[in-house]
PDB file of N, CA and C in Angstrom:
ATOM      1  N   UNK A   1       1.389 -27.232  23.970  1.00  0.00           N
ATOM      2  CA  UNK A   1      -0.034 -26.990  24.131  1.00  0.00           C
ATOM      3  C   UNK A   1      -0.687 -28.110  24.935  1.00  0.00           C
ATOM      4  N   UNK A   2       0.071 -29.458  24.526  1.00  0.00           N
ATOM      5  CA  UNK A   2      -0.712 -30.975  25.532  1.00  0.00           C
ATOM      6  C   UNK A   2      -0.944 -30.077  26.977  1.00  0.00           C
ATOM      7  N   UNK A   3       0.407 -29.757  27.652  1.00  0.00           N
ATOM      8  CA  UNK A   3       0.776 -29.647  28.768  1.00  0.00           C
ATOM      9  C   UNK A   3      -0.520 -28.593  29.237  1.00  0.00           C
ATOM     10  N   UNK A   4      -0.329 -27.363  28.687  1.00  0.00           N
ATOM     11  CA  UNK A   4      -1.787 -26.216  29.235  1.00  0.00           C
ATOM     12  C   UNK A   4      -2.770 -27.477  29.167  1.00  0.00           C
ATOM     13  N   UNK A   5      -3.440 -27.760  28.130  1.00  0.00           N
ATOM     14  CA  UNK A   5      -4.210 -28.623  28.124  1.00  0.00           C
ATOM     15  C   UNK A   5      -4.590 -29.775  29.326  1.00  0.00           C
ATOM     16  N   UNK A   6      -3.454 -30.479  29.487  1.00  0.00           N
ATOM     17  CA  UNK A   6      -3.452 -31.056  31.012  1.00  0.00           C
ATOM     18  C   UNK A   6      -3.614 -30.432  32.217  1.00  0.00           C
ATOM     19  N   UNK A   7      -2.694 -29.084  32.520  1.00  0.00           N
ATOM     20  CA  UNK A   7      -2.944 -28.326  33.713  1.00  0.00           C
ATOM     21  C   UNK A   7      -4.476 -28.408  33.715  1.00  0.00           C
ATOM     22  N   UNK A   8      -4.955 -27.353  32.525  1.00  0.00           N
ATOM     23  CA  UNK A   8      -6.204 -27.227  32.920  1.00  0.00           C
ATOM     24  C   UNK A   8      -7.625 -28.174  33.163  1.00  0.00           C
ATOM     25  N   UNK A   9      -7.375 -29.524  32.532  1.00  0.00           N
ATOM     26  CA  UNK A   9      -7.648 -30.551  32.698  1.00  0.00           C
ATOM     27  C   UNK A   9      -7.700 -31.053  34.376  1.00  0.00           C
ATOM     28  N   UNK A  10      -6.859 -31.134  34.833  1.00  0.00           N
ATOM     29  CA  UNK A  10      -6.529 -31.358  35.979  1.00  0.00           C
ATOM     30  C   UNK A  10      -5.758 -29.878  36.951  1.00  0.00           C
ATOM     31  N   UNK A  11      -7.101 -29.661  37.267  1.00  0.00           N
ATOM     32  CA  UNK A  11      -6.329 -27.945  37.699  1.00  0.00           C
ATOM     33  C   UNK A  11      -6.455 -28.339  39.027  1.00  0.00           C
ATOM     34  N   UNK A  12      -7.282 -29.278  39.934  1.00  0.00           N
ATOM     35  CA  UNK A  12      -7.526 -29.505  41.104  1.00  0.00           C
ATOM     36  C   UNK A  12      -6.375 -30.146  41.549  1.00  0.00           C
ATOM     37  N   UNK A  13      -5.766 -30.512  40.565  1.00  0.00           N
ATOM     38  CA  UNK A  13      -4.341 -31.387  41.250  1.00  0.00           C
ATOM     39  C   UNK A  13      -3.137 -30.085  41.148  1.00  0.00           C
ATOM     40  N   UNK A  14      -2.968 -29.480  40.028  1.00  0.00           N
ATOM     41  CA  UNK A  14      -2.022 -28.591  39.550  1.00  0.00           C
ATOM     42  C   UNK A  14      -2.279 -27.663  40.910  1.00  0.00           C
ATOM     43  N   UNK A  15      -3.333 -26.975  41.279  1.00  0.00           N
ATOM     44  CA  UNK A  15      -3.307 -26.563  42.589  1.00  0.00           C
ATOM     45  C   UNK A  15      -2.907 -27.137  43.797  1.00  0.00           C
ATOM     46  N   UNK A  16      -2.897 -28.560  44.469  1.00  0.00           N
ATOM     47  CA  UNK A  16      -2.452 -28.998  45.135  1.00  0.00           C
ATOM     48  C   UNK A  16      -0.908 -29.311  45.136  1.00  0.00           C
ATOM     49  N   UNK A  17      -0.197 -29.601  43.519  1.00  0.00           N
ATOM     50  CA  UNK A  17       0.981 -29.530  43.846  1.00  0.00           C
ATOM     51  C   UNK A  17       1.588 -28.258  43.996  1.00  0.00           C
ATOM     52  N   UNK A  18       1.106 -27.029  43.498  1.00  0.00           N
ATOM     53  CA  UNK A  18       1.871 -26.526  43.187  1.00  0.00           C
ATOM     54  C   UNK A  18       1.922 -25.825  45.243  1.00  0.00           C
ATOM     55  N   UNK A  19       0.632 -25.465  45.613  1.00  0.00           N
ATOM     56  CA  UNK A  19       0.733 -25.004  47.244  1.00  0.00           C
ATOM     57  C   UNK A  19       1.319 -26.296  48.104  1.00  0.00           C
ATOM     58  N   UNK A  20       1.251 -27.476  47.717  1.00  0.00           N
ATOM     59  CA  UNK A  20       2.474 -28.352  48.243  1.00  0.00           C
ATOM     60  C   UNK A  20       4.056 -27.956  47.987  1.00  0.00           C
ATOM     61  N   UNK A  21       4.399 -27.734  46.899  1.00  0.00           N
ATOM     62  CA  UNK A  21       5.622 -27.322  46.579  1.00  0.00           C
ATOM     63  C   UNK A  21       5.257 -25.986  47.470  1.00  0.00           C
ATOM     64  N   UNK A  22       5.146 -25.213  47.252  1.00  0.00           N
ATOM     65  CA  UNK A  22       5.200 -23.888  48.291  1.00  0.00           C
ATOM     66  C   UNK A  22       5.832 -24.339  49.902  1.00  0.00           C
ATOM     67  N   UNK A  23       4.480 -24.791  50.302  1.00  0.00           N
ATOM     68  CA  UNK A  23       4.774 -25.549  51.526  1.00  0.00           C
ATOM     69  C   UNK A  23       5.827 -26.192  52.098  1.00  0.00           C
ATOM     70  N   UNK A  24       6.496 -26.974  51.395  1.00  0.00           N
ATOM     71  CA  UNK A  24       7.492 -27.605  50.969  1.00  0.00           C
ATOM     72  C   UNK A  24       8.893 -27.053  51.408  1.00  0.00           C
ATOM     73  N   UNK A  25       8.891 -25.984  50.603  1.00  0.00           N
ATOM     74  CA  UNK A  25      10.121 -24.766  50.354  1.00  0.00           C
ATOM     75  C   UNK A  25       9.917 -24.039  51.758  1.00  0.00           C
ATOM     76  N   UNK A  26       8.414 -23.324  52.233  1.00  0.00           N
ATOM     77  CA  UNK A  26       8.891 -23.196  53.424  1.00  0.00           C
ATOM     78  C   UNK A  26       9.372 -23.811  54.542  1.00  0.00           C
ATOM     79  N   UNK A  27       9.295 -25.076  54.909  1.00  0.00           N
ATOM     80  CA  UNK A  27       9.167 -25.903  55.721  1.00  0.00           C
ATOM     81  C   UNK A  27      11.033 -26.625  55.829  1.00  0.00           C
ATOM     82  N   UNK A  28      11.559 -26.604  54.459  1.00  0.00           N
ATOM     83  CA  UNK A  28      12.902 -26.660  54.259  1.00  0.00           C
ATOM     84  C   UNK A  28      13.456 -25.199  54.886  1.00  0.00           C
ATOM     85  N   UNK A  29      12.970 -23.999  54.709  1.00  0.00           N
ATOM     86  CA  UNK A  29      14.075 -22.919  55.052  1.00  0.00           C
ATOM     87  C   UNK A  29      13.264 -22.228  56.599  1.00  0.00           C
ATOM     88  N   UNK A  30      12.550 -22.861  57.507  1.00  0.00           N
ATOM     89  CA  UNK A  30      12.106 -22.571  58.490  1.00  0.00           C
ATOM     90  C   UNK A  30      12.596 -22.599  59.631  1.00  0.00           C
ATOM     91  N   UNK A  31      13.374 -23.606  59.482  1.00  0.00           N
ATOM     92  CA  UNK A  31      14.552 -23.624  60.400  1.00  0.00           C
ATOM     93  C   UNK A  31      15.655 -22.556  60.663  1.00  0.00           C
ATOM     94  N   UNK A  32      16.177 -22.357  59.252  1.00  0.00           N
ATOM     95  CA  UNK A  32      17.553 -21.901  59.072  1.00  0.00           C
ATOM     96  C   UNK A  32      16.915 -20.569  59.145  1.00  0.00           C
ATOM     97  N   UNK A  33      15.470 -19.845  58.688  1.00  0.00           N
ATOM     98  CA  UNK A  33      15.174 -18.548  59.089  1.00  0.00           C
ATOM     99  C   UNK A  33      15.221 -18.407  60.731  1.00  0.00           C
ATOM    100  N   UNK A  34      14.264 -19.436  61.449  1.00  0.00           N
ATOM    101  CA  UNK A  34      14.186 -19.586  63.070  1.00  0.00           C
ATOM    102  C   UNK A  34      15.893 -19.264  63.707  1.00  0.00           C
ATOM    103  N   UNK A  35      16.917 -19.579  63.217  1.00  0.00           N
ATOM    104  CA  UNK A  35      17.830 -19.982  63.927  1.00  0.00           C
ATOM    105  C   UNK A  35      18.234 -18.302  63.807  1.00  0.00           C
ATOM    106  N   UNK A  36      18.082 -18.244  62.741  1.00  0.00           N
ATOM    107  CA  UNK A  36      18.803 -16.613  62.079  1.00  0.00           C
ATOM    108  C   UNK A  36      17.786 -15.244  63.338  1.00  0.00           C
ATOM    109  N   UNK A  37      16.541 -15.731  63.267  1.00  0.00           N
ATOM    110  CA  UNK A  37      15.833 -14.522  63.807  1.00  0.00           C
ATOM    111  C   UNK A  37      16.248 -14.721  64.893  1.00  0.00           C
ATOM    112  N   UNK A  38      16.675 -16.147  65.915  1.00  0.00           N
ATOM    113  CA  UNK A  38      16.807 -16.464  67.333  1.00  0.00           C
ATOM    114  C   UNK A  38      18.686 -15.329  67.842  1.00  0.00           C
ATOM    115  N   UNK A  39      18.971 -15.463  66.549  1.00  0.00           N
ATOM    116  CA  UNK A  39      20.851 -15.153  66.599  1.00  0.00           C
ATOM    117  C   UNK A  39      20.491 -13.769  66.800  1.00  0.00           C
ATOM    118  N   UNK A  40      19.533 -12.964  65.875  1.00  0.00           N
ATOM    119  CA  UNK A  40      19.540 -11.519  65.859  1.00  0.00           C
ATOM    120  C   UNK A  40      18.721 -10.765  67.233  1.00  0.00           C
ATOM    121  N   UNK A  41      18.037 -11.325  67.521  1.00  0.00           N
ATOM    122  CA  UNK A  41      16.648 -11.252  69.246  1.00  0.00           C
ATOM    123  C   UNK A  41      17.886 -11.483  69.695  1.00  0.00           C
ATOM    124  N   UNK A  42      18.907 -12.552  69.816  1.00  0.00           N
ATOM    125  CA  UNK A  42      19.905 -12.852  71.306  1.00  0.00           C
ATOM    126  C   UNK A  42      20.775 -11.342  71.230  1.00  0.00           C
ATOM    127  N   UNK A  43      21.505 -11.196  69.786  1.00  0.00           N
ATOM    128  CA  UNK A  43      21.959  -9.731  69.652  1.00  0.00           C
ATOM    129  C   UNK A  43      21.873  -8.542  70.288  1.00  0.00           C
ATOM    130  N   UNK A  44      20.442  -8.371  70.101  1.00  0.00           N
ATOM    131  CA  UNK A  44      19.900  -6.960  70.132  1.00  0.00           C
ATOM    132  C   UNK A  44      19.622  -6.915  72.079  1.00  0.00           C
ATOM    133  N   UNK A  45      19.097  -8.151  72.176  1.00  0.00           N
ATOM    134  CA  UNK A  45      19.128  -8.358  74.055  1.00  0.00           C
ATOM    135  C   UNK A  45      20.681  -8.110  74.691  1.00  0.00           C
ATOM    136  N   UNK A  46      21.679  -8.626  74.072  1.00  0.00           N
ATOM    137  CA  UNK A  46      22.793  -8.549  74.746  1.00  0.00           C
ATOM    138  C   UNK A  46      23.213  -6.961  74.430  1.00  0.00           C
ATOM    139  N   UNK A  47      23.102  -6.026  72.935  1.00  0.00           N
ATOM    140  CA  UNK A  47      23.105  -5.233  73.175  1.00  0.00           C
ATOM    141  C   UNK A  47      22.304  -3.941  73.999  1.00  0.00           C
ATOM    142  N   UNK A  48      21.461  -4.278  74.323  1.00  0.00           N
ATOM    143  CA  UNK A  48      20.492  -3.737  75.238  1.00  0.00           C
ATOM    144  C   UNK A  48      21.137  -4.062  76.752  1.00  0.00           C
ATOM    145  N   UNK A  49      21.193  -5.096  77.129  1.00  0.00           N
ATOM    146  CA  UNK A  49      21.954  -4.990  78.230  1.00  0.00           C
ATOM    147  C   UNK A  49      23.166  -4.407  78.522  1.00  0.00           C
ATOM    148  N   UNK A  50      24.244  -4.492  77.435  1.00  0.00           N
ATOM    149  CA  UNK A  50      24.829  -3.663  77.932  1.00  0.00           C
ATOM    150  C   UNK A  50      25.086  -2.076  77.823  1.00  0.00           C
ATOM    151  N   UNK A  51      24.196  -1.671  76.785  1.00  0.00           N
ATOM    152  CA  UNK A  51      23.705  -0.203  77.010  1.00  0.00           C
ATOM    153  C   UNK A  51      23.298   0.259  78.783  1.00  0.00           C
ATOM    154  N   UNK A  52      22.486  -0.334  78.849  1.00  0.00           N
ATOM    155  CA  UNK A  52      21.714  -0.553  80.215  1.00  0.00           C
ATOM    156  C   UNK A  52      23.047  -0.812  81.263  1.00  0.00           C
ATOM    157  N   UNK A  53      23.864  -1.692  80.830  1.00  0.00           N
ATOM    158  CA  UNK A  53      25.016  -1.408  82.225  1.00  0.00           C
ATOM    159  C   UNK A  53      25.966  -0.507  82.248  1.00  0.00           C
ATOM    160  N   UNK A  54      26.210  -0.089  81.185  1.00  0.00           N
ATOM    161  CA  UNK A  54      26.787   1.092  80.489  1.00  0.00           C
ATOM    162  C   UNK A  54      26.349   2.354  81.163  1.00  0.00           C
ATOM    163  N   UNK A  55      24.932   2.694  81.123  1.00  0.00           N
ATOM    164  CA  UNK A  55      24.055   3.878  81.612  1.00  0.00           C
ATOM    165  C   UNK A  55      24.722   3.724  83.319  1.00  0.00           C
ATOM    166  N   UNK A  56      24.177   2.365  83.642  1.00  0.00           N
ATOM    167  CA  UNK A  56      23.855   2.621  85.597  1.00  0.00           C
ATOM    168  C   UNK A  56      25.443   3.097  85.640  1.00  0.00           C
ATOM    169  N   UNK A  57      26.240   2.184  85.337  1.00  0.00           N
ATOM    170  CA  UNK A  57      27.958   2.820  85.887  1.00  0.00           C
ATOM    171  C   UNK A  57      27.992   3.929  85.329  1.00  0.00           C
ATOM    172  N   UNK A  58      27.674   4.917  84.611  1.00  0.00           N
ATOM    173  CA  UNK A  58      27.598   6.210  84.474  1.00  0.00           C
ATOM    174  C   UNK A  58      26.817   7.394  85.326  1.00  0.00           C
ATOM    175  N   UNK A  59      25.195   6.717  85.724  1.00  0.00           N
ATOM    176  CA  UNK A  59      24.249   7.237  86.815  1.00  0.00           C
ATOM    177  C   UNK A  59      25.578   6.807  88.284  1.00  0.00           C
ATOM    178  N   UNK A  60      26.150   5.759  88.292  1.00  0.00           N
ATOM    179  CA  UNK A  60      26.786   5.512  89.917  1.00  0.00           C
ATOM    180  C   UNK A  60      28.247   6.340  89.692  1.00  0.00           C
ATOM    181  N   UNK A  61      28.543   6.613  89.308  1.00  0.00           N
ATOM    182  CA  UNK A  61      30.161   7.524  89.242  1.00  0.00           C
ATOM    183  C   UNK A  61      30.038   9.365  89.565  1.00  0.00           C
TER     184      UNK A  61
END
């Protein structure tokens, strides 16, 4: 019960850590999401291109 008691006591801080911790957590996995979305965009471009070269040597034959 101390503990509620404290949060709410100090709720102006309990809010700051807790959207710090948020912050936090994103800022650790922002990278490793960036790298992941950069791998899947390079993917989908390389498969697009070669759909696309796929098509013309089919339009040229």
């Amino acid at each position: 019960m101390d503990t509620v008691n404290w949060i709410f006591d100090n709720l102006g801080l309990t809010i700051i850590l807790v959207v710090g911790g948020i912050v936090a957590i994103n800022l650790l996995f922002l990278k490793k999401n960036r790298e992941a979305y950069t791998d899947a965009k390079n993917a989908t471009i390389a498969r697009r291109q070669a759909e696309h070269e796929r098509a013309e040597e089919s339009r040229n034959e």
